[in-house]
C-alpha atoms as a PDB file:
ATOM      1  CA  UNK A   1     -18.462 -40.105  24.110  1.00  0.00           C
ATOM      2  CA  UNK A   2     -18.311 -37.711  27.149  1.00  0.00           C
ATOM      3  CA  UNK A   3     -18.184 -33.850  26.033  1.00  0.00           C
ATOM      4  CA  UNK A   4     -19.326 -34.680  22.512  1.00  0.00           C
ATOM      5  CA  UNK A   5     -22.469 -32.956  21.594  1.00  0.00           C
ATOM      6  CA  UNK A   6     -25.970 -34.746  21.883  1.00  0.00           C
ATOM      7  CA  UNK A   7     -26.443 -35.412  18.141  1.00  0.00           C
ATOM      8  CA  UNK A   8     -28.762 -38.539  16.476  1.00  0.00           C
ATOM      9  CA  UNK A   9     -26.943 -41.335  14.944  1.00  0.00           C
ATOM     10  CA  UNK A  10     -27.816 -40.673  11.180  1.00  0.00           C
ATOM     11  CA  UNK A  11     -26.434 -37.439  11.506  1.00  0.00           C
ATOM     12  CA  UNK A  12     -22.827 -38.862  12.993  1.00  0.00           C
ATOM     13  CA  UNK A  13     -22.889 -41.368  10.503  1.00  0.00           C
ATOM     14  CA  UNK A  14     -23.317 -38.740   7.679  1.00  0.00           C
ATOM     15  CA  UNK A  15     -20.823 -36.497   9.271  1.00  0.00           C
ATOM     16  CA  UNK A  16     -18.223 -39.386   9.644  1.00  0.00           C
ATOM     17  CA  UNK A  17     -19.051 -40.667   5.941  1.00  0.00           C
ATOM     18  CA  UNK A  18     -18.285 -37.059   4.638  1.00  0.00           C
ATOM     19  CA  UNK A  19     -15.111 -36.712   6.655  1.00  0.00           C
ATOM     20  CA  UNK A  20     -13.793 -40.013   4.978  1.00  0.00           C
ATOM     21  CA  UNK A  21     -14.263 -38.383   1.405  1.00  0.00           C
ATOM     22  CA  UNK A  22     -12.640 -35.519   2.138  1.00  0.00           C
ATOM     23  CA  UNK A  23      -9.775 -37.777   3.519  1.00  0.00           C
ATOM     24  CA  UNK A  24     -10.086 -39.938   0.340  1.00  0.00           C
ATOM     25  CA  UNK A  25     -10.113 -37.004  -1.851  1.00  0.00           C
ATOM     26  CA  UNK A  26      -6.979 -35.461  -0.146  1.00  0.00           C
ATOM     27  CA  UNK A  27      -4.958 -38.517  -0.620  1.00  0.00           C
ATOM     28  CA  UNK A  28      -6.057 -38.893  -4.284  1.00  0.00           C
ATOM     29  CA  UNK A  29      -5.174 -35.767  -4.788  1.00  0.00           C
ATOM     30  CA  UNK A  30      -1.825 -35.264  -7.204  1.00  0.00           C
ATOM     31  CA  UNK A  31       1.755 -34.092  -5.561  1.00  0.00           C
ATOM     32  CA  UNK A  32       1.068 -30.637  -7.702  1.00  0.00           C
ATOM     33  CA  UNK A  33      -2.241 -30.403  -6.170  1.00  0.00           C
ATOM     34  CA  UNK A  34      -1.176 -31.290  -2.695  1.00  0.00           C
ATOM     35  CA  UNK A  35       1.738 -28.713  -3.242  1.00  0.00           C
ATOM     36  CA  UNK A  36      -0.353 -26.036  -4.392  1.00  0.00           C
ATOM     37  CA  UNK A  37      -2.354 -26.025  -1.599  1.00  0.00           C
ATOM     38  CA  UNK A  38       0.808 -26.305   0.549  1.00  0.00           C
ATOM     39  CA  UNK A  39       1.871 -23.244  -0.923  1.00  0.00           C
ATOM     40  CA  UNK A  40      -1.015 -21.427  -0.863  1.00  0.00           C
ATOM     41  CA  UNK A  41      -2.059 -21.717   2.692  1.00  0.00           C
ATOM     42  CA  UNK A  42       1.493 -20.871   3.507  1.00  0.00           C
ATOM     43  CA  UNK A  43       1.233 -17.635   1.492  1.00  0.00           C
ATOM     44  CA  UNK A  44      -2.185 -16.800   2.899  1.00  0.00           C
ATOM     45  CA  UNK A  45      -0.373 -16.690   6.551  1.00  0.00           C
ATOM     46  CA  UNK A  46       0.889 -14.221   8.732  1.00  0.00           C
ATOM     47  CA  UNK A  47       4.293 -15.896   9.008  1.00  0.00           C
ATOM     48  CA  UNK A  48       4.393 -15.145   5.329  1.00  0.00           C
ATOM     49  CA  UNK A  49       3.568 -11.959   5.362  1.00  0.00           C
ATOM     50  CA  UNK A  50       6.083 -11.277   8.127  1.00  0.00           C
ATOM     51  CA  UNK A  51       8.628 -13.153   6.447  1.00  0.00           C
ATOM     52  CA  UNK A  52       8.229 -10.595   3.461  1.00  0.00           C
ATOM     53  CA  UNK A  53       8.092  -7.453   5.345  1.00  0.00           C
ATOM     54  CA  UNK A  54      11.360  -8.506   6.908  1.00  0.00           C
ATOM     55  CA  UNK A  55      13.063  -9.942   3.809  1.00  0.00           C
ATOM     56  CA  UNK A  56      11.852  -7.232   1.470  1.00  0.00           C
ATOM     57  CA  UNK A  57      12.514  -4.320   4.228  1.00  0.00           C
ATOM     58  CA  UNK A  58      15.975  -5.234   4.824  1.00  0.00           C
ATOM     59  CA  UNK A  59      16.632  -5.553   1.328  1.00  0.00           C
ATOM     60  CA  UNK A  60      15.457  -1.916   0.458  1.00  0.00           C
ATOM     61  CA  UNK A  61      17.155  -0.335   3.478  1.00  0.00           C
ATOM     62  CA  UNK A  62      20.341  -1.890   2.429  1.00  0.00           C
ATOM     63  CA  UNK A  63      19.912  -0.759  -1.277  1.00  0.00           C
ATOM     64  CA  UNK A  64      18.909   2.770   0.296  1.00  0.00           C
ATOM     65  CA  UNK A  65      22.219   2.956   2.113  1.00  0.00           C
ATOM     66  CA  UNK A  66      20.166   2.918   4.970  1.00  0.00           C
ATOM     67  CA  UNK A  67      21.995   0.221   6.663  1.00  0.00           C
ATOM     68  CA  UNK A  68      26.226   1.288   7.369  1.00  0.00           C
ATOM     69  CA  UNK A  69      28.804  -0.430   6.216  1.00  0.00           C
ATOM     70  CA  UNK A  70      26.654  -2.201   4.150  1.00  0.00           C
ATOM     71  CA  UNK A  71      27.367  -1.912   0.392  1.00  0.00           C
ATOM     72  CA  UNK A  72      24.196  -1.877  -2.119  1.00  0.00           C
ATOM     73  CA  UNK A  73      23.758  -4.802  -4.256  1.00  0.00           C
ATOM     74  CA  UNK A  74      20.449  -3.631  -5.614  1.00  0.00           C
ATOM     75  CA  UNK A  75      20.936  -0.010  -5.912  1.00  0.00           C
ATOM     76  CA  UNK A  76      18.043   0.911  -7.898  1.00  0.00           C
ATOM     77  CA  UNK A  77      15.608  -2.172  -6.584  1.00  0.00           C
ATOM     78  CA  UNK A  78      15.134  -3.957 -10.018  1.00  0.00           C
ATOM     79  CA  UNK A  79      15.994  -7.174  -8.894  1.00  0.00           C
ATOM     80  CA  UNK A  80      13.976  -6.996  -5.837  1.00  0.00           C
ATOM     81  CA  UNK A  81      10.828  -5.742  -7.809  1.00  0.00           C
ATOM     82  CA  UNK A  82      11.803  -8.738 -10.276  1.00  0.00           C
ATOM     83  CA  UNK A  83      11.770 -11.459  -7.425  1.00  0.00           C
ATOM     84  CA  UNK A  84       8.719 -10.008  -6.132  1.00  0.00           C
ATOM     85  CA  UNK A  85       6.964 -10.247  -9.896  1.00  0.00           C
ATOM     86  CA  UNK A  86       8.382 -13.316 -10.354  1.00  0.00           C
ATOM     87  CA  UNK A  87       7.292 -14.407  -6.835  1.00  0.00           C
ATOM     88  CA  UNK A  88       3.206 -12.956  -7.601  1.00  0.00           C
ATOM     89  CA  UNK A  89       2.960 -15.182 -10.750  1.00  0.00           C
ATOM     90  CA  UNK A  90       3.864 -18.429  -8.726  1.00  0.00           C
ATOM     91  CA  UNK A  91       2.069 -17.803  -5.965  1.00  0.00           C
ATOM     92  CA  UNK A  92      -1.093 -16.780  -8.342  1.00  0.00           C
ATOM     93  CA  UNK A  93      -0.744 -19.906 -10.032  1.00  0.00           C
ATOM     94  CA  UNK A  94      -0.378 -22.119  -7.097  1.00  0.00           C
ATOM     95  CA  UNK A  95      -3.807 -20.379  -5.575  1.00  0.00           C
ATOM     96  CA  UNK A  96      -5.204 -20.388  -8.754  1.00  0.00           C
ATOM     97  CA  UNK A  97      -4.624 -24.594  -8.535  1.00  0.00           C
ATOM     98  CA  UNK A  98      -6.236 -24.823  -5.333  1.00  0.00           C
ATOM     99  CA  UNK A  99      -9.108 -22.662  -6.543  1.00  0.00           C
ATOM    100  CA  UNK A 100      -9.693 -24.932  -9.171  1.00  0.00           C
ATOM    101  CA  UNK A 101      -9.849 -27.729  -6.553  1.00  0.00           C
ATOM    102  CA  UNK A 102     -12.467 -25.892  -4.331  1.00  0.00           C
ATOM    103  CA  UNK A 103     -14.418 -25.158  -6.782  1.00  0.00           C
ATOM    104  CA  UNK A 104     -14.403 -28.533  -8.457  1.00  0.00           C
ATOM    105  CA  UNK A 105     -15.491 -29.801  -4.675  1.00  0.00           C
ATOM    106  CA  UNK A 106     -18.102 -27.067  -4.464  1.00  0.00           C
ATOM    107  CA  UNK A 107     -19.755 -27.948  -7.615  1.00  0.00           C
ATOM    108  CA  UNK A 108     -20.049 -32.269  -6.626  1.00  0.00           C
ATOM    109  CA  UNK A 109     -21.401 -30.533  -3.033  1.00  0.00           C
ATOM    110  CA  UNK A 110     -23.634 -28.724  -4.880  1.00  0.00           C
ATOM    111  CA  UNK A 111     -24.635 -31.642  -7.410  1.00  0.00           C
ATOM    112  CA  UNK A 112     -25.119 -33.745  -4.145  1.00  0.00           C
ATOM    113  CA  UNK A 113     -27.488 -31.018  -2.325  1.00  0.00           C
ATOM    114  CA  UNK A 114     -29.478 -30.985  -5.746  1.00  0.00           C
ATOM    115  CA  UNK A 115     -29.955 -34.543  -6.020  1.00  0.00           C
ATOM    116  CA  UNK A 116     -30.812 -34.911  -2.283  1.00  0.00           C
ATOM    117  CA  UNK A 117     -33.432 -31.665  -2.721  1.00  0.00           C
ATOM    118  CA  UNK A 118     -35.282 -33.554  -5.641  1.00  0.00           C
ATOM    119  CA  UNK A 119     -35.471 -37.634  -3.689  1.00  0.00           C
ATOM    120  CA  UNK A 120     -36.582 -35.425  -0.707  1.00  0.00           C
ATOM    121  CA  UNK A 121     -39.144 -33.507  -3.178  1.00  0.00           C
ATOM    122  CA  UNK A 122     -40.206 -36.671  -4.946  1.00  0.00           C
ATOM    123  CA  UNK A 123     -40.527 -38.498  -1.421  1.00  0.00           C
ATOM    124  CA  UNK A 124     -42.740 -35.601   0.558  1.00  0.00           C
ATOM    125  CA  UNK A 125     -45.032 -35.889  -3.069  1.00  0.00           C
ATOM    126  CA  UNK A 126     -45.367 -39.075  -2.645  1.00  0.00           C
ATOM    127  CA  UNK A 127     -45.900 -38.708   1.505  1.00  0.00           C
ATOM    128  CA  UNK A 128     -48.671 -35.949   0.256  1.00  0.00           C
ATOM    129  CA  UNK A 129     -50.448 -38.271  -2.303  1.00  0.00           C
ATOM    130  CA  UNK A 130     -50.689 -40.863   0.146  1.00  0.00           C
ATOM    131  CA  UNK A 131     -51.618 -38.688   3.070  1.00  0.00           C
ATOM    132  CA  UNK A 132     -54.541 -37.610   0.411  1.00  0.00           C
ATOM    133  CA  UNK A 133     -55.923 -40.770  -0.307  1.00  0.00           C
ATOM    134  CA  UNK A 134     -55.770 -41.907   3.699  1.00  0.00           C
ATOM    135  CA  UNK A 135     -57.974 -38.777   3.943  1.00  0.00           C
ATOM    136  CA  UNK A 136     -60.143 -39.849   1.185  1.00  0.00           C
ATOM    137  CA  UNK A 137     -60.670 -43.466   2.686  1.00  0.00           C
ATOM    138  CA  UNK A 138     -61.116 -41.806   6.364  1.00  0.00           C
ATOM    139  CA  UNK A 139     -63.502 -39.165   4.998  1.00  0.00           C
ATOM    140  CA  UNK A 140     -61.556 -36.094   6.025  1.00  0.00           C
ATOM    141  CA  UNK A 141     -61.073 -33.640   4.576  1.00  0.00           C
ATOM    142  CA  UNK A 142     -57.792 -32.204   4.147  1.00  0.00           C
ATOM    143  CA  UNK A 143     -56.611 -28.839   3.428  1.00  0.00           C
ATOM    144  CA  UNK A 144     -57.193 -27.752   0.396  1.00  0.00           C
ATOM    145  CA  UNK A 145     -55.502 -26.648  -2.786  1.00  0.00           C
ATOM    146  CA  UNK A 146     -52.660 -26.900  -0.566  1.00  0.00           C
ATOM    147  CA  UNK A 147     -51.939 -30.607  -0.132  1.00  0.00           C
ATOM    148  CA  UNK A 148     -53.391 -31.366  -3.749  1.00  0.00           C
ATOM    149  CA  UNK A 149     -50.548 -29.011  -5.102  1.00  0.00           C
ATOM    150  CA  UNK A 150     -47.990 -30.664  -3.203  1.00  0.00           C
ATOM    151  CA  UNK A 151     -48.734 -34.037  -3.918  1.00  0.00           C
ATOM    152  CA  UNK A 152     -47.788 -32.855  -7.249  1.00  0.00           C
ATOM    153  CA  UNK A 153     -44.396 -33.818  -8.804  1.00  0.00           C
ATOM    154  CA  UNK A 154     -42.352 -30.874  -9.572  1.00  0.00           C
ATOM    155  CA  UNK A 155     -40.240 -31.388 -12.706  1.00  0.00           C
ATOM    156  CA  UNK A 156     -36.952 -29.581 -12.258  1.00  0.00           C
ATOM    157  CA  UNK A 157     -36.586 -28.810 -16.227  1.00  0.00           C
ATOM    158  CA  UNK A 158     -39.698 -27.007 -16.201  1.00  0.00           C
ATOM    159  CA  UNK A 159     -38.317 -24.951 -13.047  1.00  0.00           C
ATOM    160  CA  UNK A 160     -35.078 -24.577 -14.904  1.00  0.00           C
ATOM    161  CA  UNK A 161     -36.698 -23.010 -17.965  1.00  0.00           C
ATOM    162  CA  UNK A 162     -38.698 -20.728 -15.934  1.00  0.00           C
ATOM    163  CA  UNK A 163     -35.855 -18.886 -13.726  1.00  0.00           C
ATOM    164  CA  UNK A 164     -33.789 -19.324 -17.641  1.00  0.00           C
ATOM    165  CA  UNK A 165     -36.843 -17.065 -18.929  1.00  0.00           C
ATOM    166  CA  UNK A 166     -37.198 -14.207 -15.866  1.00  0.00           C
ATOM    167  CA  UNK A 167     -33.053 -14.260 -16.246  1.00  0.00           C
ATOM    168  CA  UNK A 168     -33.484 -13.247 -19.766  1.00  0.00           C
ATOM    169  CA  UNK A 169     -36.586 -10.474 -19.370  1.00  0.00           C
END
């Protein structure tokens, strides 16, 4: 383990667990999906974008008559500005693919950091309640309203409803 960072055990574990999903998830994933995001990291790259400005720039200097003894085949560009449209709405659709995919990720992370935040909430409640009633039995006295109000469970639909209302005001 030499040059790898000074880091607890849980937190490799959880680390190594997550990498394994993502694995999991990429192999599950469909040949379209898997092409898609083929495609669109391609497209998102400078080779790509060098690859156009040569391909496209040559093709308009030799439809310009900008190029000698070269003969236009494209003398007014419509086929180039064709490929190119025709080009944009596959490559939209292949990012718009992958996008799905993020997002679809983003929203189980997202489910998965809301379930963890309410079993840590119920857990430091439950911490609190008991840290109140050690206090009791010990005779001290602990802070107050503080730790009363966070021994308290927090239901998440009333929380819901509330930030719901102040959207709508």
């Amino acid at each position: 383990m030499d040059g790898e960072p000074n880091i607890n055990r849980t937190l490799r574990d959880n680390i190594e667990a997550f990498e394994q999903r993502r694995r999991d998830s990429q192999q599950r994933a469909g040949k379209g999906e898997r092409i898609s995001v083929a495609v669109t990291r391609f497209a998102g790259s400078v080779t790509f974008l060098a690859i156009h400005a040569v391909l496209f720039g040559a093709w308009a200097l030799a439809n310009l008559k900008l190029i000698p003894g070269l003969r236009p085949f494209d003398p007014s560009l419509v086929m180039l500005a064709t490929f190119a449209s025709v080009e944009a709405i596959f490559i939209s659709t292949f990012v718009l693919i992958a996008q799905n995919r993020m997002s679809n990720a983003a929203e189980r992370r997202a489910e998965l950091d809301l379930h963890m935040s309410l079993l840590v909430e119920a857990e430091l409640s439950q911490l609190a309640s008991l840290t109140l009633r050690i206090a009791e039995k010990t005779g001290v006295e602990a802070p107050e309203p503080e730790i009363r109000e966070v021994a308290e469970r927090v239901d998440p639909g009333q929380v819901l409803d509330e930030l719901e209302r102040r959207e709508t005001e």
